[in-house]
Protein backbone atom coordinates (compact mmCIF):
# COMPACT_ATOMS: atom_id res chain seq x y z
CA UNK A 1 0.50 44.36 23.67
CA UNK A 2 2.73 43.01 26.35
CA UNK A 3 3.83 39.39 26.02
CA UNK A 4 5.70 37.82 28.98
CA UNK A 5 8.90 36.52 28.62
CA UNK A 6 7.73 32.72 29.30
CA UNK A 7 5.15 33.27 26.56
CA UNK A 8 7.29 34.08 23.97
CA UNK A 9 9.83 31.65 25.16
CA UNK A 10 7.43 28.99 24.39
CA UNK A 11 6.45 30.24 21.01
CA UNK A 12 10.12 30.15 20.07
CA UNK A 13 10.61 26.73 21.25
CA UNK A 14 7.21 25.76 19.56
CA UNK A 15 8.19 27.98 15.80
CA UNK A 16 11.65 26.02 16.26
CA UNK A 17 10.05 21.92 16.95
CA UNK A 18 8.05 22.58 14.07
CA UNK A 19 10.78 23.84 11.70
CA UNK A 20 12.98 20.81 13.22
CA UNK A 21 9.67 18.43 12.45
CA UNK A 22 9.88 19.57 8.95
CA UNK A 23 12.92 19.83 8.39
CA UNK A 24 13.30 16.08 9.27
CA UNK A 25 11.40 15.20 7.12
CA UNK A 26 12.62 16.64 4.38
CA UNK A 27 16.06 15.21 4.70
CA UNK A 28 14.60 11.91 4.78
CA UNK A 29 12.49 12.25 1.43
CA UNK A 30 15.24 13.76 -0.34
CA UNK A 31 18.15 10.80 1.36
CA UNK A 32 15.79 7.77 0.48
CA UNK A 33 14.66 9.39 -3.22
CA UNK A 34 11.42 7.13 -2.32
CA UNK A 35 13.70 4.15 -3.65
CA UNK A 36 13.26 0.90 -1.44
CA UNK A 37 16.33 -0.31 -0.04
CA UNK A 38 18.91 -2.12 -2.30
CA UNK A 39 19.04 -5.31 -0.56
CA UNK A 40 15.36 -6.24 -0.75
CA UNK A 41 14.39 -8.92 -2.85
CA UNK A 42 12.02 -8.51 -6.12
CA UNK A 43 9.54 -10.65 -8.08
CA UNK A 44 7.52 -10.27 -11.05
CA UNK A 45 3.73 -10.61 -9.46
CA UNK A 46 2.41 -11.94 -13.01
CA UNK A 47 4.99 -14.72 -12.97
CA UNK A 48 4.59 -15.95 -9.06
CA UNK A 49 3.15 -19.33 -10.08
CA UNK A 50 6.16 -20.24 -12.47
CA UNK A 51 8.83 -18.51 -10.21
CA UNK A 52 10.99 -21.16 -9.46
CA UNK A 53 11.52 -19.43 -5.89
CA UNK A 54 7.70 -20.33 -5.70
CA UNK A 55 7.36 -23.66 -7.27
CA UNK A 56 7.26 -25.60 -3.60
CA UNK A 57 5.44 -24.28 -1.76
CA UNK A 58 5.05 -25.08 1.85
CA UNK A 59 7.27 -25.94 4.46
CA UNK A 60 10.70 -27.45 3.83
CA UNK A 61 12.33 -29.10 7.18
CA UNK A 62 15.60 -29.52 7.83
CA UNK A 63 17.22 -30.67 11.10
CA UNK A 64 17.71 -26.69 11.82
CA UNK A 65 14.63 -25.83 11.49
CA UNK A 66 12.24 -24.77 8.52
CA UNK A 67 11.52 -22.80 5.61
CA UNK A 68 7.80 -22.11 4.44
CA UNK A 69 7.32 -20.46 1.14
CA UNK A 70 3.76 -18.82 0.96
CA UNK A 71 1.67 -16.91 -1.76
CA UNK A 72 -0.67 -14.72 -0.75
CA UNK A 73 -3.64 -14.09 -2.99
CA UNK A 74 -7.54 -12.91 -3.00
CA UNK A 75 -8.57 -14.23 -0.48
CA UNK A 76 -6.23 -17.45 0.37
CA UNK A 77 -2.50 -18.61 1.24
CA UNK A 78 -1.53 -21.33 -1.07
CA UNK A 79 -0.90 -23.55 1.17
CA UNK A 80 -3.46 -23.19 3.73
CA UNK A 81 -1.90 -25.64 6.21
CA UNK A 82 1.72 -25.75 7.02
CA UNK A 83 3.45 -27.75 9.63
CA UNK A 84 6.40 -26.88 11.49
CA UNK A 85 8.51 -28.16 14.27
CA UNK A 86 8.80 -26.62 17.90
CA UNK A 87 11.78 -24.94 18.90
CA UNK A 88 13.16 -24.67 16.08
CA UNK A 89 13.35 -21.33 13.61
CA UNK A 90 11.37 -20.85 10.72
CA UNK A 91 12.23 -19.22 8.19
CA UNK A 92 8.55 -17.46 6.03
CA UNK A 93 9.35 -16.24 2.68
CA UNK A 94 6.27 -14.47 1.66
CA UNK A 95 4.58 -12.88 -1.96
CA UNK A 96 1.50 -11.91 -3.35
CA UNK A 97 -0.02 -12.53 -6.89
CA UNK A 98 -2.16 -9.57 -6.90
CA UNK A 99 -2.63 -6.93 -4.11
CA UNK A 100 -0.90 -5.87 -0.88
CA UNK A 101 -1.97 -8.73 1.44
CA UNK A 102 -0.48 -8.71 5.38
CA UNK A 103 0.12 -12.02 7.48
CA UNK A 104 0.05 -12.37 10.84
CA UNK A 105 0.54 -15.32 13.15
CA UNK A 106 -2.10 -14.87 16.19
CA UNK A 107 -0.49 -15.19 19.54
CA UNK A 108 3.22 -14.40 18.34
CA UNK A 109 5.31 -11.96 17.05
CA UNK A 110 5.21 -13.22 13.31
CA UNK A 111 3.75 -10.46 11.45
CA UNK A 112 4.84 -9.03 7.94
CA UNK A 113 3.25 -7.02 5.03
CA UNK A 114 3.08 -9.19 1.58
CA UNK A 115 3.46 -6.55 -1.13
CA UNK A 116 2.94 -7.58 -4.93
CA UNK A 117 6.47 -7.56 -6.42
CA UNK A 118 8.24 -8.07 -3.25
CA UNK A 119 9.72 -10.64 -1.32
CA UNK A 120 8.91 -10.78 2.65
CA UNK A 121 11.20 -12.41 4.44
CA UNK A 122 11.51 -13.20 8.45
CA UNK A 123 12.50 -15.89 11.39
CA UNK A 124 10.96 -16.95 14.31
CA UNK A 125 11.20 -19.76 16.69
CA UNK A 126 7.67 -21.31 17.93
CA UNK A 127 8.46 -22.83 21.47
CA UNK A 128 5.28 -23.88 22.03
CA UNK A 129 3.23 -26.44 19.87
CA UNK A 130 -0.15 -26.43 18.86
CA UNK A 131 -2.64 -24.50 16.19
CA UNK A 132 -1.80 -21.27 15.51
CA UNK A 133 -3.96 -18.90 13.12
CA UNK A 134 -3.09 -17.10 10.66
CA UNK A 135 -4.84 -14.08 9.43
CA UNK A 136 -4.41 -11.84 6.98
CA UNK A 137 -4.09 -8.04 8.69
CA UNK A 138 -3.98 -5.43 5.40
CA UNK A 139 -7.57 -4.92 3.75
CA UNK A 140 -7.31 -6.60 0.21
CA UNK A 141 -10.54 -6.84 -0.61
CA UNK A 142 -14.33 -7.69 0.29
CA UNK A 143 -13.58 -11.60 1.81
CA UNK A 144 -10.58 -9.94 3.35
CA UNK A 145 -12.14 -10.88 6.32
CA UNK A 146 -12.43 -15.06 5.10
CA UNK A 147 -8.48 -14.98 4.24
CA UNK A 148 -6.96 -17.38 6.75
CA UNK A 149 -4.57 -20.32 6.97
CA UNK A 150 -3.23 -22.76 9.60
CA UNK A 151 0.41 -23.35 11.70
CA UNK A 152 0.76 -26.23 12.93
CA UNK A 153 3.67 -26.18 15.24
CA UNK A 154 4.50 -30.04 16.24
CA UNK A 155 6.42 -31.12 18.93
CA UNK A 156 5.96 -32.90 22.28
CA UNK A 157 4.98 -30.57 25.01
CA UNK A 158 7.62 -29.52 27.46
């Protein structure tokens, strides 16, 4: 059988992605021994509630900006309704008491995973005030659907 030279140059290239594809891979399961990254911060998810990182929750305002502490759970946030300023950044430290929850602020880019044992952790500046939704965007259950809570982002309007 007579292959053209374009044919098999194409194989080759195609045999070598794949081995590169793989190869890749490997190198990064065998760098990152499927250990998470030193510098992330743990919890133990049957002691959330006593945590002292955890004790108060909500948001705590200073003339920077914010921090909101949050616990994630079947199917709530404790708190539920959490009031920031505009303009400022906010700083959402996140964990869950039971299974891998997400939490996502409709209309903007906050968005993290809340995974039992971990601490989430991320900033964001809300420039413009009013209600903002938040939903929970990892299945963790059957009311996964029912699991919201509120931003309220205060502030007069520009």
């Amino acid at each position: 059988m007579n292959v053209s030279f374009y044919e098999k140059l194409w194989m080759w290239a195609s045999g070598a992605l794949i081995i590169a594809f793989v190869t890749t891979i490997l190198v990064g399961l065998a760098g990152s021994a499927l250990q998470p990254p030193s510098h992330v911060e743990t919890i133990d998810p049957t002691k959330v509630w006593s945590d002292g990182r955890f004790q108060h929750r909500g948001a705590t305002l200073t003339p920077d900006g914010a921090t909101v502490v949050i616990i994630a759970m079947m199917f709530a946030y404790q708190p539920a309704e959490i009031h920031v300023a505009a303009g400022k950044p906010v700083t959402f430290r996140l964990t869950s008491a039971d299974v891998t929850h997400g939490f996502s602020i409709v209309g903007t880019n906050g968005n993290t995973m809340v995974v039992p044992g971990y601490i989430s952790q991320f900033t964001t500046v809300f420039h413009t005030p009013g209600e903002y939704l938040v939903v929970c965007n990892e299945y963790c259950g059957l009311s996964h659907h029912l699991m919201s809570a509120k931003l309220i982002v205060e502030g007069a309007q520009p």
